[in-house]
PDB file of N, CA and C in Angstrom:
ATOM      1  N   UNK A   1       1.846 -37.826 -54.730  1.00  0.00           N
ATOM      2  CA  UNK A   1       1.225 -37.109 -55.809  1.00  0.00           C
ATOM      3  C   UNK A   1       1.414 -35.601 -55.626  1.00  0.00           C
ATOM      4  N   UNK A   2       1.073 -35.211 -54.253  1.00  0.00           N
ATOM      5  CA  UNK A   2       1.100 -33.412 -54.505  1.00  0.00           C
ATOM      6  C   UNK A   2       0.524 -32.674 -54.931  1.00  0.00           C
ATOM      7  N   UNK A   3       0.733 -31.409 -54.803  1.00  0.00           N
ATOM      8  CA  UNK A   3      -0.340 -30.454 -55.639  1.00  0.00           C
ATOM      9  C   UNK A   3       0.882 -29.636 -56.488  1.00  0.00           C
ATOM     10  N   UNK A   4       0.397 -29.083 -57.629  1.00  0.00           N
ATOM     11  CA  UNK A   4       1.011 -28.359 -58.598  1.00  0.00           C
ATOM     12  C   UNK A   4       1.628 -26.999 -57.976  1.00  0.00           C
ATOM     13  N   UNK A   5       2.657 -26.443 -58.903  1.00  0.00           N
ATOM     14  CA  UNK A   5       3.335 -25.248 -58.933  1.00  0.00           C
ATOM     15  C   UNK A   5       1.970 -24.030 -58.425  1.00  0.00           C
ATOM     16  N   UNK A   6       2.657 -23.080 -57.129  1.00  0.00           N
ATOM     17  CA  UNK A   6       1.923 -22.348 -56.371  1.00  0.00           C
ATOM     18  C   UNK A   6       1.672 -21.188 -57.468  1.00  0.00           C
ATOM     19  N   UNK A   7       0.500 -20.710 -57.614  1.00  0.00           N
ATOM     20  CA  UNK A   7      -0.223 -19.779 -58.489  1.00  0.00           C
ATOM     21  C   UNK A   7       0.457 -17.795 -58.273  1.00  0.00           C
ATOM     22  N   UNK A   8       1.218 -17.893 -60.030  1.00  0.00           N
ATOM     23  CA  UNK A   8       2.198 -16.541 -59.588  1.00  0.00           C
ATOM     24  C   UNK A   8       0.729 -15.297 -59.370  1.00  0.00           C
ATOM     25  N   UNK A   9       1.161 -14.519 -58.480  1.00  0.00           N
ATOM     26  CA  UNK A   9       0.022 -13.337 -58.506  1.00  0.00           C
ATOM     27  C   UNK A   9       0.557 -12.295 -58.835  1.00  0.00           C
ATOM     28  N   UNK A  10      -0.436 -11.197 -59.244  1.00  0.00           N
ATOM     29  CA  UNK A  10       0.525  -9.682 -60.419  1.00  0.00           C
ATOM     30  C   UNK A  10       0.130  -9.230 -58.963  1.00  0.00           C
ATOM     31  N   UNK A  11       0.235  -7.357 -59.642  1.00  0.00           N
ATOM     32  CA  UNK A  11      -0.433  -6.919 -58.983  1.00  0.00           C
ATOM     33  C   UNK A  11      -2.197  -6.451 -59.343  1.00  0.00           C
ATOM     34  N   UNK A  12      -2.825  -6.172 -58.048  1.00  0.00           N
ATOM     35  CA  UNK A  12      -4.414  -6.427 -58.349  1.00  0.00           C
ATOM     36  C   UNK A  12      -4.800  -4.640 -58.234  1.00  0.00           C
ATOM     37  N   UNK A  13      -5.230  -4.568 -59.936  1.00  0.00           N
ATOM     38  CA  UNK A  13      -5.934  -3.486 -59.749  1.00  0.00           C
ATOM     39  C   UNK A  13      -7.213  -2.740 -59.334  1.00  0.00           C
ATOM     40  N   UNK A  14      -7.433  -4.125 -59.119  1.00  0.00           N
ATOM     41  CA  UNK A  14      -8.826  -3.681 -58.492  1.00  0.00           C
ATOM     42  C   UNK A  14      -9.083  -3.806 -56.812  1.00  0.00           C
ATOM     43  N   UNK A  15      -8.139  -3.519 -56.312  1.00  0.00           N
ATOM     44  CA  UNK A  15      -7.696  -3.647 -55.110  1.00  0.00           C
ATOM     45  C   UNK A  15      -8.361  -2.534 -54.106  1.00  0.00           C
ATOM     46  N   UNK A  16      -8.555  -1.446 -54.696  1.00  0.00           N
ATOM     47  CA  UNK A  16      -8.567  -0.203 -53.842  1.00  0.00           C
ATOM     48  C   UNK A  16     -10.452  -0.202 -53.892  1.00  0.00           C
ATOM     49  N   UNK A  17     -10.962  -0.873 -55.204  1.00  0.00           N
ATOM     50  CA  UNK A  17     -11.971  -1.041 -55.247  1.00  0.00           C
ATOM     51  C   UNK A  17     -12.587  -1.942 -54.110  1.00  0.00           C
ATOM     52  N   UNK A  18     -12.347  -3.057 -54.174  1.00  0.00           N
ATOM     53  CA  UNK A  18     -12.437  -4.025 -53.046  1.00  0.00           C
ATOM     54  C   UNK A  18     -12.249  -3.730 -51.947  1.00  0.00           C
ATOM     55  N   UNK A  19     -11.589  -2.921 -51.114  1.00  0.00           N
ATOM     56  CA  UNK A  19     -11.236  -2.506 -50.166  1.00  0.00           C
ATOM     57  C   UNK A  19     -12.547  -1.464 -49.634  1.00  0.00           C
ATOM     58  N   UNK A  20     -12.510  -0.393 -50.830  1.00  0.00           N
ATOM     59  CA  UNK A  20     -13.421   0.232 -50.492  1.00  0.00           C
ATOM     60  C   UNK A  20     -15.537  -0.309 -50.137  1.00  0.00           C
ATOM     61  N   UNK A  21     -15.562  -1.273 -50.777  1.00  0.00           N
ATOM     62  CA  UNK A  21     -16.568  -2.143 -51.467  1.00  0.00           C
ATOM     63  C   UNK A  21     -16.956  -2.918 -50.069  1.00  0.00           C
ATOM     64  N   UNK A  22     -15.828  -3.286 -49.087  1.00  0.00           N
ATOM     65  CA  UNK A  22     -15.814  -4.725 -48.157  1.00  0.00           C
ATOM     66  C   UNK A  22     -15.946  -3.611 -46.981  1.00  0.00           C
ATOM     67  N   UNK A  23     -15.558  -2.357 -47.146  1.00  0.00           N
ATOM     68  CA  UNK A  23     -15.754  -1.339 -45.945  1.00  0.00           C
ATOM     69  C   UNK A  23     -16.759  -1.170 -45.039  1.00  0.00           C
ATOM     70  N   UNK A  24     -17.467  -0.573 -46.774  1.00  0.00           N
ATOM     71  CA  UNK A  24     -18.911   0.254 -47.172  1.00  0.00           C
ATOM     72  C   UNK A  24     -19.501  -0.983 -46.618  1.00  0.00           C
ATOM     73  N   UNK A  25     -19.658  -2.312 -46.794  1.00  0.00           N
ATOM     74  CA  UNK A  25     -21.092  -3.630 -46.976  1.00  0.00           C
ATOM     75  C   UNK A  25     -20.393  -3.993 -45.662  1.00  0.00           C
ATOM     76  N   UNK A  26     -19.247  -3.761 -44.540  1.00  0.00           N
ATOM     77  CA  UNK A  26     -18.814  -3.655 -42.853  1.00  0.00           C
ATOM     78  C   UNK A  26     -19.705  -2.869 -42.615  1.00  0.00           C
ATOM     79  N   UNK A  27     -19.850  -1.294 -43.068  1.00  0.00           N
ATOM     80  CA  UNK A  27     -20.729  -0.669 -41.854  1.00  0.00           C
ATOM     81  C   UNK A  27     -22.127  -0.879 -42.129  1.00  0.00           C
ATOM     82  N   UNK A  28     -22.608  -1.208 -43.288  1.00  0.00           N
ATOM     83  CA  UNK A  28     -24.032  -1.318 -43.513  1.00  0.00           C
ATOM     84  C   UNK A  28     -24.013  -2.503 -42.612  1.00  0.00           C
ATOM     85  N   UNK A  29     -24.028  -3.707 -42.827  1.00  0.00           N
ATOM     86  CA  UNK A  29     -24.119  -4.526 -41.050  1.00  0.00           C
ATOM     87  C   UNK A  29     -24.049  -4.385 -40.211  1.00  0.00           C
ATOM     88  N   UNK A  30     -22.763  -3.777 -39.556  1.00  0.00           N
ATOM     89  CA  UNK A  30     -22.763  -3.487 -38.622  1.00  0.00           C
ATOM     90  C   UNK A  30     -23.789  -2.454 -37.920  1.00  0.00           C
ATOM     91  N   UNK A  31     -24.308  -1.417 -38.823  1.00  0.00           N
ATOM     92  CA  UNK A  31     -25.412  -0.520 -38.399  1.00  0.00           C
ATOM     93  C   UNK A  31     -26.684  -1.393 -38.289  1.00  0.00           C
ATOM     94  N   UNK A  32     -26.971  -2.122 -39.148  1.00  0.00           N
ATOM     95  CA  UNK A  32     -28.161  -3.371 -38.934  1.00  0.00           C
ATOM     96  C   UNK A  32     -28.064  -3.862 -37.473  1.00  0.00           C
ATOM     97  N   UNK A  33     -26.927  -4.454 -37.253  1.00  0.00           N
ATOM     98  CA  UNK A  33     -27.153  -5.159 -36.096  1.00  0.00           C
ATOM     99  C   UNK A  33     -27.099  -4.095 -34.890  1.00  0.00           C
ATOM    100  N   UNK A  34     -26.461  -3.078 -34.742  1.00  0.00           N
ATOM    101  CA  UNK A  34     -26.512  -2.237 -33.751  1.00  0.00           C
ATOM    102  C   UNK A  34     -28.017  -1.737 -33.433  1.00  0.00           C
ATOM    103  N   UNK A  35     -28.877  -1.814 -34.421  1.00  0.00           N
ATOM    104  CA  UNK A  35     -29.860  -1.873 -34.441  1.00  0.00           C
ATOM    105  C   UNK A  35     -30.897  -2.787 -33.794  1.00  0.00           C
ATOM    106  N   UNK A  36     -30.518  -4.012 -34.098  1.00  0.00           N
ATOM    107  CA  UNK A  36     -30.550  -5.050 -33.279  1.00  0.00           C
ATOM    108  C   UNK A  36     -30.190  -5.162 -32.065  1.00  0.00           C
ATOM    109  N   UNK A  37     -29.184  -4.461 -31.623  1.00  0.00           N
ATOM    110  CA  UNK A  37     -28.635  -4.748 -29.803  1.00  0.00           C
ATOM    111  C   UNK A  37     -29.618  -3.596 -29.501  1.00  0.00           C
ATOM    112  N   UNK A  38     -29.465  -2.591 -29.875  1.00  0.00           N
ATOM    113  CA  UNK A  38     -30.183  -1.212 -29.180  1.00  0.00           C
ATOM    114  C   UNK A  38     -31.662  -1.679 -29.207  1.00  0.00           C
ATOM    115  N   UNK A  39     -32.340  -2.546 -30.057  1.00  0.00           N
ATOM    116  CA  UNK A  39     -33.608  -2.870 -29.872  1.00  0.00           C
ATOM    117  C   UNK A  39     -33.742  -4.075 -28.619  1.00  0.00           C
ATOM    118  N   UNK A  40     -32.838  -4.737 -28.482  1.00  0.00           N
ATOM    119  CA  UNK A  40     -32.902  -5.428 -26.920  1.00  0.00           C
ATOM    120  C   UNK A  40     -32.793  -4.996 -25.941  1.00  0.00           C
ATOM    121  N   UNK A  41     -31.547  -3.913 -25.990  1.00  0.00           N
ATOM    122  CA  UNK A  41     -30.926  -3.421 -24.745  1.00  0.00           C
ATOM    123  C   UNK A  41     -31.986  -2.572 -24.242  1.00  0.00           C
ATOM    124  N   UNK A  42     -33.049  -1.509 -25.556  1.00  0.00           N
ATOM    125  CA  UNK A  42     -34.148  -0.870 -25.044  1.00  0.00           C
ATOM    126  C   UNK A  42     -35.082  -1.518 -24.590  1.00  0.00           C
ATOM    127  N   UNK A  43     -35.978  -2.352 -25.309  1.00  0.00           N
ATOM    128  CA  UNK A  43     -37.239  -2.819 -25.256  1.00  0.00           C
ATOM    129  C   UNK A  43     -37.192  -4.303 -25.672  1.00  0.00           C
ATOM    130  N   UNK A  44     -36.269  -4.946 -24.991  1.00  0.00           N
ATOM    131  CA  UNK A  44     -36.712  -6.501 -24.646  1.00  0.00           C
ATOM    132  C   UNK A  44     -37.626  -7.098 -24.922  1.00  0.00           C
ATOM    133  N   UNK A  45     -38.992  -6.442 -24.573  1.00  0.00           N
ATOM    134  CA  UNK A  45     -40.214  -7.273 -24.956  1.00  0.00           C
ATOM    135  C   UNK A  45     -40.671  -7.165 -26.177  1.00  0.00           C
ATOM    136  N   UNK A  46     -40.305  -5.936 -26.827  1.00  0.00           N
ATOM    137  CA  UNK A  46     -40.412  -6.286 -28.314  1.00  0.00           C
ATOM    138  C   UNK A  46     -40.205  -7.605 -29.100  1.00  0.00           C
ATOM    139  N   UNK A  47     -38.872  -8.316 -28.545  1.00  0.00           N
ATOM    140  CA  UNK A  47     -38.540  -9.381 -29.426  1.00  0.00           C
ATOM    141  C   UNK A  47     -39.567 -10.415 -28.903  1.00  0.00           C
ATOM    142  N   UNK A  48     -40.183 -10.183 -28.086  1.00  0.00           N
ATOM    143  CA  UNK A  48     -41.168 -11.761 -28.141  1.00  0.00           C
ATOM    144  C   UNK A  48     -42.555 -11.532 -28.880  1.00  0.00           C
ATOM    145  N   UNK A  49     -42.303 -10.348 -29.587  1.00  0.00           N
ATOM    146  CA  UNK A  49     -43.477 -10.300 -30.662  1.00  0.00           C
ATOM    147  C   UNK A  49     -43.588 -11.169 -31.644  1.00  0.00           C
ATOM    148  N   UNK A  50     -44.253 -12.053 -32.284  1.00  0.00           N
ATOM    149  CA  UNK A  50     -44.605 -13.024 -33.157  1.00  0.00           C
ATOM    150  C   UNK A  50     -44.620 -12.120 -34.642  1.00  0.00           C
ATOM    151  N   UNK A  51     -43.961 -12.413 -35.309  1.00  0.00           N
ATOM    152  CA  UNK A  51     -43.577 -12.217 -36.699  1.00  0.00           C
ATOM    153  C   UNK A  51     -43.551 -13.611 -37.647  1.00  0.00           C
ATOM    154  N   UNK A  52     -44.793 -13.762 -38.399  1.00  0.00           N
ATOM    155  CA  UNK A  52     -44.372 -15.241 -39.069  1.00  0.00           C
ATOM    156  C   UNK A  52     -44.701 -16.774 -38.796  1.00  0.00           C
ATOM    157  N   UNK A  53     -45.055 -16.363 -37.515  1.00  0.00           N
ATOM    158  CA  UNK A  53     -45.343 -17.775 -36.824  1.00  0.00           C
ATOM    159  C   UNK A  53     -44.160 -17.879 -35.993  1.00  0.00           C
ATOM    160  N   UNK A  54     -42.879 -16.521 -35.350  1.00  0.00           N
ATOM    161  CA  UNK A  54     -41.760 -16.427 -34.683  1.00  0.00           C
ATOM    162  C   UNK A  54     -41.862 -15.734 -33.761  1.00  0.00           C
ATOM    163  N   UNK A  55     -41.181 -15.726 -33.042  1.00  0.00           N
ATOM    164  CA  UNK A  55     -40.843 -14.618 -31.990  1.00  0.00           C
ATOM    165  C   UNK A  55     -39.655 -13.523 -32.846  1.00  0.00           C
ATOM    166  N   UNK A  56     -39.979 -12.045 -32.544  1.00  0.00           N
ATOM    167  CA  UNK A  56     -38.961 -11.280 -33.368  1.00  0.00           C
ATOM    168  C   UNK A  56     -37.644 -11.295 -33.795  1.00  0.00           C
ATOM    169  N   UNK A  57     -37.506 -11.854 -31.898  1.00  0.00           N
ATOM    170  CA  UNK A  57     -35.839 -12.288 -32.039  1.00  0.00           C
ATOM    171  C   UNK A  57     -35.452 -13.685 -32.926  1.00  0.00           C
ATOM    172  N   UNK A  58     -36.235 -14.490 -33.160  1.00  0.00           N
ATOM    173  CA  UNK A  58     -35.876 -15.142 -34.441  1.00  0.00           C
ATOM    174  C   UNK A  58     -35.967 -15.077 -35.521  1.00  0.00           C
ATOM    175  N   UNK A  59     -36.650 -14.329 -35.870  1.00  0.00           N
ATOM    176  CA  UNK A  59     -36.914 -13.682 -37.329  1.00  0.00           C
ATOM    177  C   UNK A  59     -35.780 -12.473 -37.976  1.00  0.00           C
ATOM    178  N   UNK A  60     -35.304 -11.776 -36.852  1.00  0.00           N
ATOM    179  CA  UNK A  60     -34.146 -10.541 -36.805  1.00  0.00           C
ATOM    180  C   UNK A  60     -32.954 -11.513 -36.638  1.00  0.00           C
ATOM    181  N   UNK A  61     -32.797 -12.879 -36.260  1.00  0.00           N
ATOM    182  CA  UNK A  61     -31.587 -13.656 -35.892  1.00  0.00           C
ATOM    183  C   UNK A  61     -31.252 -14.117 -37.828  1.00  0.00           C
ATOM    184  N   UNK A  62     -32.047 -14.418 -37.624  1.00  0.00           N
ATOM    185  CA  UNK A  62     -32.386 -15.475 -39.269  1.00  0.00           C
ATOM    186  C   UNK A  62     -32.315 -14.406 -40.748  1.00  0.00           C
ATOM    187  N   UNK A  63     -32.824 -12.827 -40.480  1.00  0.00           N
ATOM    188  CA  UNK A  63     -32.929 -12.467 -41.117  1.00  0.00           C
ATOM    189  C   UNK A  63     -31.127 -11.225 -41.101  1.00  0.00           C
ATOM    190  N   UNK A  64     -30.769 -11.390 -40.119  1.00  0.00           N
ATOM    191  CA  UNK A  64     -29.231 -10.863 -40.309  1.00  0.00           C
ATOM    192  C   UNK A  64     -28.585 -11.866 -40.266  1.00  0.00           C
ATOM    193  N   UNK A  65     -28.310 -13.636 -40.404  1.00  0.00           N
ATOM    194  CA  UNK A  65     -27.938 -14.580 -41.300  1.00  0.00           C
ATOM    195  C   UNK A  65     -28.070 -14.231 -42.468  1.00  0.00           C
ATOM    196  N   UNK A  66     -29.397 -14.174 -42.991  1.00  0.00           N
ATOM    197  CA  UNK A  66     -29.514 -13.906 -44.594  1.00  0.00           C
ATOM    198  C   UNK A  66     -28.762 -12.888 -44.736  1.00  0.00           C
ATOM    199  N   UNK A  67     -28.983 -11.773 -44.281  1.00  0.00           N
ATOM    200  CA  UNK A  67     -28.301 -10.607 -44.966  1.00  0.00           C
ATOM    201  C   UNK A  67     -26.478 -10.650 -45.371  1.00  0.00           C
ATOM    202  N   UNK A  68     -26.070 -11.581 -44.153  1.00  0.00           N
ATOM    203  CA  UNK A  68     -24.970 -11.723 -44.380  1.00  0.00           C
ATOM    204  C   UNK A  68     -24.214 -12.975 -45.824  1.00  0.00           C
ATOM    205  N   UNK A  69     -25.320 -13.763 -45.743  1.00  0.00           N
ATOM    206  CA  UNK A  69     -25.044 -14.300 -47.101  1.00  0.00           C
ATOM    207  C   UNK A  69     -25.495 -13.575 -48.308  1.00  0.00           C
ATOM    208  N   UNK A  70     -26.604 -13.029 -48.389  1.00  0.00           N
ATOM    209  CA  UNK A  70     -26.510 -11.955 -49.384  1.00  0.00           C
ATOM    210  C   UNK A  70     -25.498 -11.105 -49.950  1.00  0.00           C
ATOM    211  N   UNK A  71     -25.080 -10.636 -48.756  1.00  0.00           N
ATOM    212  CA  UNK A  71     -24.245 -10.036 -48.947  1.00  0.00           C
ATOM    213  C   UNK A  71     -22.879 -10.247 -49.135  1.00  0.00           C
ATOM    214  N   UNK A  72     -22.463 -11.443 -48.755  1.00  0.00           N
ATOM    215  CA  UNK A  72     -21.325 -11.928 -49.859  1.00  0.00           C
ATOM    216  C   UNK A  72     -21.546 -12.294 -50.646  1.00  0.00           C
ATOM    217  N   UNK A  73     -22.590 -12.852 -51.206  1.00  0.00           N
ATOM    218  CA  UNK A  73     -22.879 -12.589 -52.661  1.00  0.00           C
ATOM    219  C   UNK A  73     -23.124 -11.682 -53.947  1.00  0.00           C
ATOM    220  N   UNK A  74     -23.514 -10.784 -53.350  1.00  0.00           N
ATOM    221  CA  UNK A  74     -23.007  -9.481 -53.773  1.00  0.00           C
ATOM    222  C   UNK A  74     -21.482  -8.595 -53.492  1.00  0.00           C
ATOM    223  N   UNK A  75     -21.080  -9.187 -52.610  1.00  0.00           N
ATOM    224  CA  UNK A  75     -19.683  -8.815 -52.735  1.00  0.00           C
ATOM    225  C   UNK A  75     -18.563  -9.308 -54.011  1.00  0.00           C
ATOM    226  N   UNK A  76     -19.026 -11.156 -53.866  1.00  0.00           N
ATOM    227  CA  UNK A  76     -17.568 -11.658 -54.542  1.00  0.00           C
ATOM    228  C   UNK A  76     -18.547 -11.189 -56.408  1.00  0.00           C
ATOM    229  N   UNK A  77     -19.846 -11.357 -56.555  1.00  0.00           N
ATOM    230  CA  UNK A  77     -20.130 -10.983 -57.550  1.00  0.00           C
ATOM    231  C   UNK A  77     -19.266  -9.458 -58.214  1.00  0.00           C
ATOM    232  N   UNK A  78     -19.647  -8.328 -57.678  1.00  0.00           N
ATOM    233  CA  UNK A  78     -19.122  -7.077 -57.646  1.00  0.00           C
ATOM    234  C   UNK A  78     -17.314  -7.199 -57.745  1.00  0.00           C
ATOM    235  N   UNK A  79     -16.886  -7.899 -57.494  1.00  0.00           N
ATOM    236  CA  UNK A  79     -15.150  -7.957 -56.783  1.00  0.00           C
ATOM    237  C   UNK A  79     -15.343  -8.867 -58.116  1.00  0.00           C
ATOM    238  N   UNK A  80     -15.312  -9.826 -58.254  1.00  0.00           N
ATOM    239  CA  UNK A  80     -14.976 -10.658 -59.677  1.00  0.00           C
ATOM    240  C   UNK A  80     -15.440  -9.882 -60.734  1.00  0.00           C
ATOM    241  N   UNK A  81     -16.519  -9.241 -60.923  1.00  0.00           N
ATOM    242  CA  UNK A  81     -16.497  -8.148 -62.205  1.00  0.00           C
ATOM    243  C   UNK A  81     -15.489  -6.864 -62.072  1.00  0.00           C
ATOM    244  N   UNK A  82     -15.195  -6.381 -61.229  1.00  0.00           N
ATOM    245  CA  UNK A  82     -14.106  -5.465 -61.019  1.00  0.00           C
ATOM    246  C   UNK A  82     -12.652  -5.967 -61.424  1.00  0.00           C
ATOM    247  N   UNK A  83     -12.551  -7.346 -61.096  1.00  0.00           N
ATOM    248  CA  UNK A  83     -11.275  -7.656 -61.278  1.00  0.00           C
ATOM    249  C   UNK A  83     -10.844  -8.019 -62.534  1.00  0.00           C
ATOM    250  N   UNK A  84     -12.464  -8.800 -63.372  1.00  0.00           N
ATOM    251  CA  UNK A  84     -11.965  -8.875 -64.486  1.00  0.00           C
ATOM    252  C   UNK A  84     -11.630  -7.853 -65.522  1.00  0.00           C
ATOM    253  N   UNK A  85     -12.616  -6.581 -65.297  1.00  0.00           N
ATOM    254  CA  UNK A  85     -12.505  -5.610 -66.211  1.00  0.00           C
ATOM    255  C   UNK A  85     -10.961  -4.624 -65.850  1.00  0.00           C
ATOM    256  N   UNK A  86     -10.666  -4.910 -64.336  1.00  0.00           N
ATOM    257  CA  UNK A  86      -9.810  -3.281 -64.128  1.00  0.00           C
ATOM    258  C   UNK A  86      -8.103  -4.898 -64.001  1.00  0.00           C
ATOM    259  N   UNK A  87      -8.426  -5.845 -64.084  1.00  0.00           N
ATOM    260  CA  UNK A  87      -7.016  -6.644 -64.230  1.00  0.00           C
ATOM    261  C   UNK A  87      -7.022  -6.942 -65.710  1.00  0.00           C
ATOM    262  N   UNK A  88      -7.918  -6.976 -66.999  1.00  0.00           N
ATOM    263  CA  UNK A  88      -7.649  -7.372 -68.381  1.00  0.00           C
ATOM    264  C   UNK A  88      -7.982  -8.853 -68.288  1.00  0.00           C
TER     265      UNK A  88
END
């Protein structure tokens, strides 16, 4: 059976957008979590503070999971409206 004829691609104008977009939502995490190491590497006992019915460090584990699905969701959202308007 197979799969069909491979999908022709143009070029993508919304490219420079995306690029810039996937940068910007790299360092905002990455500053989150550095945040996160520097709060262990300082004060360790912080994370066994109870947040929730948790210890911190599971609540900061769980809650930079979320952020990271959030945040591709707001990425491919943002990137698929870019592409449709700046590709036609």
């Amino acid at each position: 059976m197979g799969h069909g004829p491979a999908v022709k691609l143009g070029k993508d104008n919304a490219s420079g957008y995306k690029t810039k977009l996937g940068v910007s939502m790299f360092i905002v995490y990455t500053i989150v979590y550095a945040i996160f190491v520097a709060i262990n590497a300082t004060n360790p006992k912080a994370m066994q503070d109870i947040i929730f019915g948790q210890t911190a460090a599971v609540v900061w584990g769980f809650g930079l999971i979320g952020l990271a699905l959030v945040m591709a969701v707001v990425y491919n959202h943002l990137c698929t409206s870019a592409e449709a308007k700046l590709n036609g």
